[in-house]
Each structure stands twice: as C-alpha cells, then as structure tokens.
PDB file of N, CA and C in Angstrom:
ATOM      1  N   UNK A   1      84.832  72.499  32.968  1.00  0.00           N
ATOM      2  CA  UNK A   1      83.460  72.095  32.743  1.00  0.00           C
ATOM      3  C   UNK A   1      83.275  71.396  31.406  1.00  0.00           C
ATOM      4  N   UNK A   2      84.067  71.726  30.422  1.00  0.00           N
ATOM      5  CA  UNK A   2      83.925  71.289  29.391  1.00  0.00           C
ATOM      6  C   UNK A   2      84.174  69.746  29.276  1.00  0.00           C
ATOM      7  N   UNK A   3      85.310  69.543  30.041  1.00  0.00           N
ATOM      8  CA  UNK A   3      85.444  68.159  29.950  1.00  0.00           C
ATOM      9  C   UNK A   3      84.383  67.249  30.569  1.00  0.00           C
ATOM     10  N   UNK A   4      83.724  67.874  31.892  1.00  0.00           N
ATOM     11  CA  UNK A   4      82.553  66.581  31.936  1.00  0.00           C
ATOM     12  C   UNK A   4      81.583  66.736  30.801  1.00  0.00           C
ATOM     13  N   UNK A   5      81.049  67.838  30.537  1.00  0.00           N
ATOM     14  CA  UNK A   5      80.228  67.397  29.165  1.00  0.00           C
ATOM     15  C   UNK A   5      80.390  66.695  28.155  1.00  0.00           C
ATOM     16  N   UNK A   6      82.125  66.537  28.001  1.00  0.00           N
ATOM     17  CA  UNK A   6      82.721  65.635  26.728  1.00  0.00           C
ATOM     18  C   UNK A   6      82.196  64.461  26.927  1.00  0.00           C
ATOM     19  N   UNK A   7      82.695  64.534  28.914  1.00  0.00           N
ATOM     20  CA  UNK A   7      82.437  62.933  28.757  1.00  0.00           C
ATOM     21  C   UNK A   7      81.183  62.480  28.864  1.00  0.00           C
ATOM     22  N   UNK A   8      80.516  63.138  29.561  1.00  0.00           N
ATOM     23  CA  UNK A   8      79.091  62.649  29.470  1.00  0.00           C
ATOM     24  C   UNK A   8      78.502  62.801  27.878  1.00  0.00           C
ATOM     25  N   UNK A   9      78.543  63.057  27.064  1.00  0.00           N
ATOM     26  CA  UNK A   9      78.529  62.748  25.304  1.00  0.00           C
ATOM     27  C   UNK A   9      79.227  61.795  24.911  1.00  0.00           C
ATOM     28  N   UNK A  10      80.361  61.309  25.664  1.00  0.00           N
ATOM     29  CA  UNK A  10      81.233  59.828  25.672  1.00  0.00           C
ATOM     30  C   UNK A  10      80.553  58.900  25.982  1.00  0.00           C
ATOM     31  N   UNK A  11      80.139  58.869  26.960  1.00  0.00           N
ATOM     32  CA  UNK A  11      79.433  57.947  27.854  1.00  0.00           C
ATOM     33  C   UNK A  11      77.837  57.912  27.282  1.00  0.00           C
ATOM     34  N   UNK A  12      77.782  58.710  26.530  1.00  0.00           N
ATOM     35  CA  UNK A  12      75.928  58.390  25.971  1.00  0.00           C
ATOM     36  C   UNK A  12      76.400  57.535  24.792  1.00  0.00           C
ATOM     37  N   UNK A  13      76.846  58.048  23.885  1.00  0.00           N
ATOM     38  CA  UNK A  13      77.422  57.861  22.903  1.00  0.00           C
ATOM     39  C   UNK A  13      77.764  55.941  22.780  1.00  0.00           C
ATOM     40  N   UNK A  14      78.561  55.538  23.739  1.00  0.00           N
ATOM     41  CA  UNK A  14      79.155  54.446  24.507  1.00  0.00           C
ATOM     42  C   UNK A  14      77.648  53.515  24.944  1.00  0.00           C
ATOM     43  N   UNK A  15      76.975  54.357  25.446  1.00  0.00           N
ATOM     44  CA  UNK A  15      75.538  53.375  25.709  1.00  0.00           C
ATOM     45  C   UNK A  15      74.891  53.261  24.507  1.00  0.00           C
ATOM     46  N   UNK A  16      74.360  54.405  23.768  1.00  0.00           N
ATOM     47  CA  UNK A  16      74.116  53.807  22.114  1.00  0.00           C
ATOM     48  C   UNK A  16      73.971  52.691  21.660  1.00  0.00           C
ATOM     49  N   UNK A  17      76.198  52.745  21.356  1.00  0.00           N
ATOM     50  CA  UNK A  17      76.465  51.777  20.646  1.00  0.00           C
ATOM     51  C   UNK A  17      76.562  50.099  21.772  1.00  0.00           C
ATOM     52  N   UNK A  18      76.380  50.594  22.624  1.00  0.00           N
ATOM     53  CA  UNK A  18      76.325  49.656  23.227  1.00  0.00           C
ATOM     54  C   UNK A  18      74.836  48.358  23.285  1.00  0.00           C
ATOM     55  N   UNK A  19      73.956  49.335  23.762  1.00  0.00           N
ATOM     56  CA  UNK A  19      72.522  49.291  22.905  1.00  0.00           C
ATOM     57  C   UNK A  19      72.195  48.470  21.667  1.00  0.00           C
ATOM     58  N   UNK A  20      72.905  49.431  20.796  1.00  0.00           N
ATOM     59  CA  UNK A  20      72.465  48.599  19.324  1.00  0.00           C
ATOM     60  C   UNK A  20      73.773  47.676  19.027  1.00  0.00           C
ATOM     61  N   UNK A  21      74.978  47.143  20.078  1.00  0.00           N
ATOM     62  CA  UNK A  21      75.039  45.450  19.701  1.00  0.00           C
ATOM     63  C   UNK A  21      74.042  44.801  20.802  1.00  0.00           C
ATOM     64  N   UNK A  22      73.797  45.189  21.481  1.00  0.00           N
ATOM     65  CA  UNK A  22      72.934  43.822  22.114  1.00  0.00           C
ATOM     66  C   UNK A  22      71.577  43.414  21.048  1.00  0.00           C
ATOM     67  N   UNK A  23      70.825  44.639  20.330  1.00  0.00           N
ATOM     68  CA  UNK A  23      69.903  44.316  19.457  1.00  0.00           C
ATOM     69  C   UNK A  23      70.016  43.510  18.392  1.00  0.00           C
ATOM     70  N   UNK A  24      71.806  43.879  17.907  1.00  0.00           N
ATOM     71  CA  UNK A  24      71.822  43.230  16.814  1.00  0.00           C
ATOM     72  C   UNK A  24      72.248  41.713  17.091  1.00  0.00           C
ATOM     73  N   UNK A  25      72.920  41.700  18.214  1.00  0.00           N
ATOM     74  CA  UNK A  25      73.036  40.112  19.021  1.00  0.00           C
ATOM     75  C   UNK A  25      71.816  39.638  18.944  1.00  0.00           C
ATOM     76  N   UNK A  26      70.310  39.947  19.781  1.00  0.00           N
ATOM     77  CA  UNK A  26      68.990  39.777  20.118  1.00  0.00           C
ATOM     78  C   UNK A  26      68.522  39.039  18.465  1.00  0.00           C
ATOM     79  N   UNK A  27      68.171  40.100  17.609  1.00  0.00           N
ATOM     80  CA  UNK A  27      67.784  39.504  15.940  1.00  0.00           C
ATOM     81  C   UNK A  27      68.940  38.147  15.773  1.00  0.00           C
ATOM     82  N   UNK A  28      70.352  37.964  15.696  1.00  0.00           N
ATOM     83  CA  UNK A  28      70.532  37.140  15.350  1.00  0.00           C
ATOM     84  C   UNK A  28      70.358  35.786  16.305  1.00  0.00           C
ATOM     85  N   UNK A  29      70.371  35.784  17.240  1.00  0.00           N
ATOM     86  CA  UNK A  29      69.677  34.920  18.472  1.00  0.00           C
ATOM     87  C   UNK A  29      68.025  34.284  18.228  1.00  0.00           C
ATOM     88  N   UNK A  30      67.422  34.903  17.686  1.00  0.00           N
ATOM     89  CA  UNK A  30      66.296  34.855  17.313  1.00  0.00           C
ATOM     90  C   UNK A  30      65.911  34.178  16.113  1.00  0.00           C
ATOM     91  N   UNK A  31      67.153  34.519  14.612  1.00  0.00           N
ATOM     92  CA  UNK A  31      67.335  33.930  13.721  1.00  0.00           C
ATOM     93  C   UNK A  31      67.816  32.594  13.861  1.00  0.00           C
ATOM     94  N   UNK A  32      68.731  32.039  14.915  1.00  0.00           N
ATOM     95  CA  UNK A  32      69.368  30.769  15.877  1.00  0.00           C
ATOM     96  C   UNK A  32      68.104  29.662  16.036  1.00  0.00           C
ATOM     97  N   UNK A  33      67.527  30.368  17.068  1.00  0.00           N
ATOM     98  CA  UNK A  33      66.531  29.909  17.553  1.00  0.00           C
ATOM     99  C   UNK A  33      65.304  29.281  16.757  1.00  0.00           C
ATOM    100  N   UNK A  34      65.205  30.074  15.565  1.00  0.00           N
ATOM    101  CA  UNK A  34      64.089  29.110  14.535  1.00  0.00           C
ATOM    102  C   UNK A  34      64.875  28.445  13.808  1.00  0.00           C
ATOM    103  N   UNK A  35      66.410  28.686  13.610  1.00  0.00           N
ATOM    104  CA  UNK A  35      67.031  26.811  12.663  1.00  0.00           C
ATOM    105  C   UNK A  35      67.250  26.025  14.084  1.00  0.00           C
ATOM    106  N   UNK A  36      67.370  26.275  15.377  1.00  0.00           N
ATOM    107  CA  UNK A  36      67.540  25.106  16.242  1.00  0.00           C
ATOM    108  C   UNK A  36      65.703  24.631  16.353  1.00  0.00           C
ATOM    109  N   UNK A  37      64.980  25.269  16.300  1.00  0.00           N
ATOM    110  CA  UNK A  37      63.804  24.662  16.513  1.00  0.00           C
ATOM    111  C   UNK A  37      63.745  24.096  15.068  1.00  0.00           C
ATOM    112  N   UNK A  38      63.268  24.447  13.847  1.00  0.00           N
ATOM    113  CA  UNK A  38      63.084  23.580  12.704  1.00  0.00           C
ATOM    114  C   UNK A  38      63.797  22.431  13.073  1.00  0.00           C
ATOM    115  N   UNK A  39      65.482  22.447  13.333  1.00  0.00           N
ATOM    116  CA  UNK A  39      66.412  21.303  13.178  1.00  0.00           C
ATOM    117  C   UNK A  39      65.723  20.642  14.482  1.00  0.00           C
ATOM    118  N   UNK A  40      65.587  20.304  15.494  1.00  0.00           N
ATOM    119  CA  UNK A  40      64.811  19.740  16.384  1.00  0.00           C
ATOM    120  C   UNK A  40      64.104  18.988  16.112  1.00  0.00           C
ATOM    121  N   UNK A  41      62.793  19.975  15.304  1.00  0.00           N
ATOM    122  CA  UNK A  41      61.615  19.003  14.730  1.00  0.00           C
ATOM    123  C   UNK A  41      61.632  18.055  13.708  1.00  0.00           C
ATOM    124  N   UNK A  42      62.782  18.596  12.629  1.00  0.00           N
ATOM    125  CA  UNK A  42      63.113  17.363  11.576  1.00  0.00           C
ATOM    126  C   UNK A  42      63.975  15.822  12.800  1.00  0.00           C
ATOM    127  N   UNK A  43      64.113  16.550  13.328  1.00  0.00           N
ATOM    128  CA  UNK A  43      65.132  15.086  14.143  1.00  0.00           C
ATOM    129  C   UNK A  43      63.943  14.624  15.191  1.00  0.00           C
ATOM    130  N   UNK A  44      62.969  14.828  15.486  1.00  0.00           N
ATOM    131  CA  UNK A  44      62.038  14.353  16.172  1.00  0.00           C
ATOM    132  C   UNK A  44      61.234  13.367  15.611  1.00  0.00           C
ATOM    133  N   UNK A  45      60.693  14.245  13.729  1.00  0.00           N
ATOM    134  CA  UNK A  45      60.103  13.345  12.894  1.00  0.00           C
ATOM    135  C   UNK A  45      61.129  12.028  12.489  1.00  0.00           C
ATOM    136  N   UNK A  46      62.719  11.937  12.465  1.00  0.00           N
ATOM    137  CA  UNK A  46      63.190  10.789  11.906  1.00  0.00           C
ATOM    138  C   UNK A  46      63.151   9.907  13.155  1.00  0.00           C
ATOM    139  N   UNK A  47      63.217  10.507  14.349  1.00  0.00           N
ATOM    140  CA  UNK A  47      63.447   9.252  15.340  1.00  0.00           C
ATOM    141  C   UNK A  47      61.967   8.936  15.427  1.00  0.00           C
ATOM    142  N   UNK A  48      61.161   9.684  15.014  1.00  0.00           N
ATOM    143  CA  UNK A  48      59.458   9.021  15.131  1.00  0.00           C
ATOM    144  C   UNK A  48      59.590   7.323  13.847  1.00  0.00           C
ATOM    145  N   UNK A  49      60.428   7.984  12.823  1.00  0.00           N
ATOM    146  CA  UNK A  49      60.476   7.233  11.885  1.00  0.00           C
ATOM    147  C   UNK A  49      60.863   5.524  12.074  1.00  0.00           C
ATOM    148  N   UNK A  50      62.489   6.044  12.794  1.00  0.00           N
ATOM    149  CA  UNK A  50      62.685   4.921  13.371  1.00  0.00           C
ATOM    150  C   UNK A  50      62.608   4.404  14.305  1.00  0.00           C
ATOM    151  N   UNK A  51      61.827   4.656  15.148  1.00  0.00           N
ATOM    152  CA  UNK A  51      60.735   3.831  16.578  1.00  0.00           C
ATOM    153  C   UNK A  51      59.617   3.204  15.500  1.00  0.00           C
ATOM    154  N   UNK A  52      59.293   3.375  14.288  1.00  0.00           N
ATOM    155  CA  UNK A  52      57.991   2.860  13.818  1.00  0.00           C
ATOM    156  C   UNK A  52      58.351   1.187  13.717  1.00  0.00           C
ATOM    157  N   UNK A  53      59.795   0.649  13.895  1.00  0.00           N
ATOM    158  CA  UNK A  53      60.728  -0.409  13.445  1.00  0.00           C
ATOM    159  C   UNK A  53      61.094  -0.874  14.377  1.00  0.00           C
ATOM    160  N   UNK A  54      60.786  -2.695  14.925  1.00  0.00           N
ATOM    161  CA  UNK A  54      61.420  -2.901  16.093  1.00  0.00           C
ATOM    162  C   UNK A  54      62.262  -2.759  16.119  1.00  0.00           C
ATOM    163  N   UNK A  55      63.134  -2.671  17.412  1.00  0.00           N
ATOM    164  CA  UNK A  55      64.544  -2.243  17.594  1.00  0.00           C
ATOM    165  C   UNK A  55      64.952  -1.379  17.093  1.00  0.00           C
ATOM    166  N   UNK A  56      64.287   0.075  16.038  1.00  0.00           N
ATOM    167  CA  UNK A  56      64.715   0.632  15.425  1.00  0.00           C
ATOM    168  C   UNK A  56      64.927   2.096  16.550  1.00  0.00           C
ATOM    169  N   UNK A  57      64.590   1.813  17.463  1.00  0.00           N
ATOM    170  CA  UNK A  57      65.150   3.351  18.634  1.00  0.00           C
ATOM    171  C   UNK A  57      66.276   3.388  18.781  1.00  0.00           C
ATOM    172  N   UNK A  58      67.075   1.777  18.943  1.00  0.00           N
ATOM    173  CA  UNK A  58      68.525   1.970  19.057  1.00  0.00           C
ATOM    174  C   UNK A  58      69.603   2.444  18.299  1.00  0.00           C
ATOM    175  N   UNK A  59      68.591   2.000  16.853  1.00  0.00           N
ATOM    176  CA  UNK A  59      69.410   2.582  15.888  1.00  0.00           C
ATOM    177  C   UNK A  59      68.740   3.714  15.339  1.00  0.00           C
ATOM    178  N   UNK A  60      68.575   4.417  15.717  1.00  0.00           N
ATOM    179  CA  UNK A  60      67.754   5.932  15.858  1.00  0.00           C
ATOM    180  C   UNK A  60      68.673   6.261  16.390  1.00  0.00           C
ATOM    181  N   UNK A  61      68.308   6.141  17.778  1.00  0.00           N
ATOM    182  CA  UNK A  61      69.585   6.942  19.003  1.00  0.00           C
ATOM    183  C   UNK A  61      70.882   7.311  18.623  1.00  0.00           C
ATOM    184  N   UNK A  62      71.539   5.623  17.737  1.00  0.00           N
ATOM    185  CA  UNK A  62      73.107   5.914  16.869  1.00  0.00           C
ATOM    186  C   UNK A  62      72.939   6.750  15.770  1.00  0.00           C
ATOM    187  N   UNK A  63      72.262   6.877  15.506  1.00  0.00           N
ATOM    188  CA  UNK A  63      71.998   7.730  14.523  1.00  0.00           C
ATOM    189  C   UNK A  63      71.536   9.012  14.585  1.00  0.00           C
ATOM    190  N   UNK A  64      71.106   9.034  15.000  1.00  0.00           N
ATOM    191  CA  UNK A  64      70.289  11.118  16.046  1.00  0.00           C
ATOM    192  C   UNK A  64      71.095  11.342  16.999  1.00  0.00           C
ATOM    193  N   UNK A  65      72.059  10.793  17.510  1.00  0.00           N
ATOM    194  CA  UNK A  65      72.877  11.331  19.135  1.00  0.00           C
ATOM    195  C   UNK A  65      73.688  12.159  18.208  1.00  0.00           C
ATOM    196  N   UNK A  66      74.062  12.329  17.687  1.00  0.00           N
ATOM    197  CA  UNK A  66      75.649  13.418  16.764  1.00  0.00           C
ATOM    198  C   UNK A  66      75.020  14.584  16.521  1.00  0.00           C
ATOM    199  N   UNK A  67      73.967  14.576  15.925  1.00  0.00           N
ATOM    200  CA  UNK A  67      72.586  15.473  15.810  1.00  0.00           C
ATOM    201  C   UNK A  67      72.322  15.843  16.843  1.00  0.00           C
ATOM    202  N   UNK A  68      71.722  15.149  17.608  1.00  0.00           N
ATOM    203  CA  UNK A  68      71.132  15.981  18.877  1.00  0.00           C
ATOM    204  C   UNK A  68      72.141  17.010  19.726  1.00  0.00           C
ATOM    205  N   UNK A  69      73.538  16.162  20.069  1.00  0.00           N
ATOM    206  CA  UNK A  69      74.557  16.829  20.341  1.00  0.00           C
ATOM    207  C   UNK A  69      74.587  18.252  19.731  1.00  0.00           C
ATOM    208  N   UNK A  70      74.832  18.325  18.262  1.00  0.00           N
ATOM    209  CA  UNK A  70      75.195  19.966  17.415  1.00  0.00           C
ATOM    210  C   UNK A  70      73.675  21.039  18.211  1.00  0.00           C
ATOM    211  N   UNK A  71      72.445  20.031  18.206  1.00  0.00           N
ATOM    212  CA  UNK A  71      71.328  20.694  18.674  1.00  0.00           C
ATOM    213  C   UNK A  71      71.332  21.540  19.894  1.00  0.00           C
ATOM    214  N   UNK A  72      72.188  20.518  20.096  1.00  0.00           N
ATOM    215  CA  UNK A  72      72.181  20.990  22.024  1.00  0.00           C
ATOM    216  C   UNK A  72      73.177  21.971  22.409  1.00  0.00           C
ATOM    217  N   UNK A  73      74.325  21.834  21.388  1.00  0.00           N
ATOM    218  CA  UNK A  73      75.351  22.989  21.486  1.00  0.00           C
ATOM    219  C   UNK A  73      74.889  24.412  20.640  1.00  0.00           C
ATOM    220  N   UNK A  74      73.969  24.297  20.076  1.00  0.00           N
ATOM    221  CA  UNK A  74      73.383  25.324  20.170  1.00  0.00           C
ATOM    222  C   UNK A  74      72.347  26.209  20.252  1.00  0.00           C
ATOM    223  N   UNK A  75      71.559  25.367  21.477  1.00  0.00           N
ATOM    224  CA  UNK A  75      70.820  25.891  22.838  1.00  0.00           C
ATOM    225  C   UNK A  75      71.875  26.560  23.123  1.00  0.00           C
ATOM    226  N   UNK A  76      73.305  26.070  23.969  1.00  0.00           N
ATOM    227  CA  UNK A  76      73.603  26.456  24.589  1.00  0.00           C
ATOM    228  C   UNK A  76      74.555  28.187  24.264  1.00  0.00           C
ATOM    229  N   UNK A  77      74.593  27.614  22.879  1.00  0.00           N
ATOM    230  CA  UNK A  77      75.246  28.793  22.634  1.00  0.00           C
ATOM    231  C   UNK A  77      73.882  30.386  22.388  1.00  0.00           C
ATOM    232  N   UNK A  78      72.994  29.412  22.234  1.00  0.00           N
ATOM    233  CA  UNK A  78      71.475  30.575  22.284  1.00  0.00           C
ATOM    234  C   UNK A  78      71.637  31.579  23.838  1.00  0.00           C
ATOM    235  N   UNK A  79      72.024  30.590  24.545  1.00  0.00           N
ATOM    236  CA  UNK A  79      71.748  30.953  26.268  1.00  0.00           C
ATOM    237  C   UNK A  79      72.955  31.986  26.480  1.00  0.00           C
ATOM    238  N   UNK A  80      74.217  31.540  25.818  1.00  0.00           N
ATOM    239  CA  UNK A  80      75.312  32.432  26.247  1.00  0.00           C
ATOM    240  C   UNK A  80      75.019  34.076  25.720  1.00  0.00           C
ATOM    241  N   UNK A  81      74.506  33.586  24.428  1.00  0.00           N
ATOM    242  CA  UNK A  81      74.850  35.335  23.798  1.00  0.00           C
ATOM    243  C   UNK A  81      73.450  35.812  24.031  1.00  0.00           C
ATOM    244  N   UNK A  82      71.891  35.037  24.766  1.00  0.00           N
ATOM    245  CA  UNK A  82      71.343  35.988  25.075  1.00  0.00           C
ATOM    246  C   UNK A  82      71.198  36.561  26.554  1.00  0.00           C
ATOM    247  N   UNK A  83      72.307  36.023  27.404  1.00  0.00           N
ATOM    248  CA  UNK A  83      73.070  36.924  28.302  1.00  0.00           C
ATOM    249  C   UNK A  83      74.102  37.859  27.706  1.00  0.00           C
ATOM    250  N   UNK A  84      74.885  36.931  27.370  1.00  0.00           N
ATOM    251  CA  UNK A  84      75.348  38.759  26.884  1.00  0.00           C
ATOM    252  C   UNK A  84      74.415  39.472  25.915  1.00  0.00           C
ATOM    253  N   UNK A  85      73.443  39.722  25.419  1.00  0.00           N
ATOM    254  CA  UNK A  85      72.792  40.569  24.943  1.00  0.00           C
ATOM    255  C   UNK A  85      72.387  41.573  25.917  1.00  0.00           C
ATOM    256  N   UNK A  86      71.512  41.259  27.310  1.00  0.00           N
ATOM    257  CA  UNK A  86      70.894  41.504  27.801  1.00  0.00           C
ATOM    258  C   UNK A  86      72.197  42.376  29.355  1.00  0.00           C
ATOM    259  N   UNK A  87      72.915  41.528  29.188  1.00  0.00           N
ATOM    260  CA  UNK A  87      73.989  42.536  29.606  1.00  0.00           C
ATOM    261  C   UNK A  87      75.006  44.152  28.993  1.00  0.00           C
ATOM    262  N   UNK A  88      74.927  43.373  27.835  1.00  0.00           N
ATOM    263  CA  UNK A  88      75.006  44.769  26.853  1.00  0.00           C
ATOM    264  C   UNK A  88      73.760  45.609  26.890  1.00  0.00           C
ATOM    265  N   UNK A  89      72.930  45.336  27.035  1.00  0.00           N
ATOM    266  CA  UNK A  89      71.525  46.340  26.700  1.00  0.00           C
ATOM    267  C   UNK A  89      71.610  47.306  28.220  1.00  0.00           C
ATOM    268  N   UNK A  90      71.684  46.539  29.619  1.00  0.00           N
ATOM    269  CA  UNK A  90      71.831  46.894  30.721  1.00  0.00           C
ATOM    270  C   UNK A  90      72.798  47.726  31.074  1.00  0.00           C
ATOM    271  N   UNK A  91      74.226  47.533  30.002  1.00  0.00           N
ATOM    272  CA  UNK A  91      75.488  48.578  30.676  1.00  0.00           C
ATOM    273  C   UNK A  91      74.998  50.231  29.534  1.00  0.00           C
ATOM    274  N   UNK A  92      74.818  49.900  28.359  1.00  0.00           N
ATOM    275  CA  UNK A  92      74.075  50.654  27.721  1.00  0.00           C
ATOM    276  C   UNK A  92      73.152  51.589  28.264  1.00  0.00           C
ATOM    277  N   UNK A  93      72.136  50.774  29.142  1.00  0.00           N
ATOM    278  CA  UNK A  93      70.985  51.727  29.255  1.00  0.00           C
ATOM    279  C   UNK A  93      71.682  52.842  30.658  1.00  0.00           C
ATOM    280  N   UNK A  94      72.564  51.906  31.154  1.00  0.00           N
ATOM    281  CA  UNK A  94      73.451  52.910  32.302  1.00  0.00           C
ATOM    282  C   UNK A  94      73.885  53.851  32.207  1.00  0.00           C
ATOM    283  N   UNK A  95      75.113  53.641  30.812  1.00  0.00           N
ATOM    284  CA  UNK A  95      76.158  54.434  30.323  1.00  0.00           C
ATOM    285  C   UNK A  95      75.064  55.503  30.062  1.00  0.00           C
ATOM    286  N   UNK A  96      74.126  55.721  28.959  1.00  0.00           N
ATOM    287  CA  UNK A  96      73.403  56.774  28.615  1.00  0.00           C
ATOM    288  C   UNK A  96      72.914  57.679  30.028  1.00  0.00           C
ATOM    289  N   UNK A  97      72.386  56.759  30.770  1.00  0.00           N
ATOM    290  CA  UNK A  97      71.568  57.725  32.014  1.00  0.00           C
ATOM    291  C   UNK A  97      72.989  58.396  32.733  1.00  0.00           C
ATOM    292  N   UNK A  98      73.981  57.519  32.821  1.00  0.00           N
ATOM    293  CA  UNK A  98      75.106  58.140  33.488  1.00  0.00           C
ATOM    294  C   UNK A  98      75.630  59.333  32.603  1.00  0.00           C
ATOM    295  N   UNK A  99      75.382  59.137  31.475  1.00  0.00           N
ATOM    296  CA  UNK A  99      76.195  60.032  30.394  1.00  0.00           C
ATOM    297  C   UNK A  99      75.213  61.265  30.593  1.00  0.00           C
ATOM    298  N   UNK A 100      73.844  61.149  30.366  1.00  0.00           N
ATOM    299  CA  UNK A 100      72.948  62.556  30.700  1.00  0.00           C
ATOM    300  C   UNK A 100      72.967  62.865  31.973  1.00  0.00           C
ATOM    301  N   UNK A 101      73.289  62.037  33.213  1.00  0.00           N
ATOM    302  CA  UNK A 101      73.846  62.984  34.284  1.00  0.00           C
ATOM    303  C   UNK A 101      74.751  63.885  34.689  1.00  0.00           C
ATOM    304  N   UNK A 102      76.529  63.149  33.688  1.00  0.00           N
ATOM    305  CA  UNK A 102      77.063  63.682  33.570  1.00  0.00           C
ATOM    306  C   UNK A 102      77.281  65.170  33.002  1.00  0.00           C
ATOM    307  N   UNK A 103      76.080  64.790  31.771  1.00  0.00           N
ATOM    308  CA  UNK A 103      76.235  66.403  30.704  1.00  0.00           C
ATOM    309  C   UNK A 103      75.624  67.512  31.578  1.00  0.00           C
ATOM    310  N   UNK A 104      74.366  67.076  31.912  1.00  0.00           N
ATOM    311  CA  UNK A 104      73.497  67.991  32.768  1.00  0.00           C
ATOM    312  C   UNK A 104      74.140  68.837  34.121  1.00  0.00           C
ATOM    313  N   UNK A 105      75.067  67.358  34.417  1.00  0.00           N
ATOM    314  CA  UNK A 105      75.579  68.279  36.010  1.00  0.00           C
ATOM    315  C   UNK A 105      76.717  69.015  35.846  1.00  0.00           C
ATOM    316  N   UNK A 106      77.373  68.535  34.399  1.00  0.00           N
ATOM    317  CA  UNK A 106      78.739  69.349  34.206  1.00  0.00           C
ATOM    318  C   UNK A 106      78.488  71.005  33.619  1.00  0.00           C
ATOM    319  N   UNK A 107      76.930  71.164  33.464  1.00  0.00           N
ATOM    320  CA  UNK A 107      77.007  72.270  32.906  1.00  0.00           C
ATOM    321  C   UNK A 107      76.667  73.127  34.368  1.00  0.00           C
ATOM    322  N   UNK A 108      76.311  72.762  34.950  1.00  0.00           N
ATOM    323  CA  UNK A 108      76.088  73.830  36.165  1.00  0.00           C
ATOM    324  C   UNK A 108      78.164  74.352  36.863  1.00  0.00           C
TER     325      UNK A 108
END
C-alpha cells in the first residue's frame, strides 16, 4: 500500500511542477508578445514613412521584408510554446487528479 501512496505523491508532485513550467512558459510568452507587437508597430510607422514617397513602398518592402520576416518568426515561435504551455498545464492538471486518486485509493 505504501507504494501507491508514494506514487500518487509522485504523480502530484510531477503535476505541480509540471503546472508551474507551463506558467512560467505563459509570463514569458506574454513578455514575447508585447516586443513582437511594439516591433510590429515601429515597422508599420516606417513603411507608413516610406509610402509617404513615390515609389517609396518598393523600397520600404526591401527594406522591412528582413524585419517583417524576424517578426513573423516570432509569431510563430509565440504559437509553438503557447501550445506547449497549455499542454504542460493539461498533463499537470491530470498528473495531480491522477496523483490524488492514486493516494486516496491506495490507502484503502
């Protein structure tokens, strides 16, 4: 008997920490997300700048595409880790309920 209680204290334990990386993933995702938005809007105001200039979109475009690119790679990297956040939070919230089933039923 003892050993399912171990493990079910394993397995809570395991959701926890599991728990608090997806949170701490979540805050820095969040911290991401306002330098990709600031960086966005400064690159919105220069290509406003250079559309004010005939022909100056094209050379905007050569000039903001390298930019926009880093921008866009990290959207995407926003999207990856706030799936895995949200997958960590989900095996977490398991492990714990599995882990207090475990403790509870190992004591009978």
């Amino acid at each position: 008997m003892k050993k399912k209680k171990s493990f079910g204290v394993i397995l809570i334990v395991l959701g926890l920490v599991l728990f608090g990386f997806a949170h701490y993933i979540k805050q820095q995702v969040a911290a991401g997300t306002l330098q990709v938005v600031s960086a966005q809007k400064g690159l919105n105001a220069g290509k406003g700048l250079f559309n004010m200039a005939p022909g100056g979109d094209r050379v905007g475009s050569v000039v903001t595409s390298p930019i926009q690119r880093k921008i866009d790679e990290g959207k995407g990297e926003i999207t990856y880790y706030t799936n895995l956040a949200n997958v960590l939070q989900i095996l977490g919230i398991v492990c714990v309920v599995g882990g207090i089933f475990v403790f509870v039923r190992g004591r009978k």
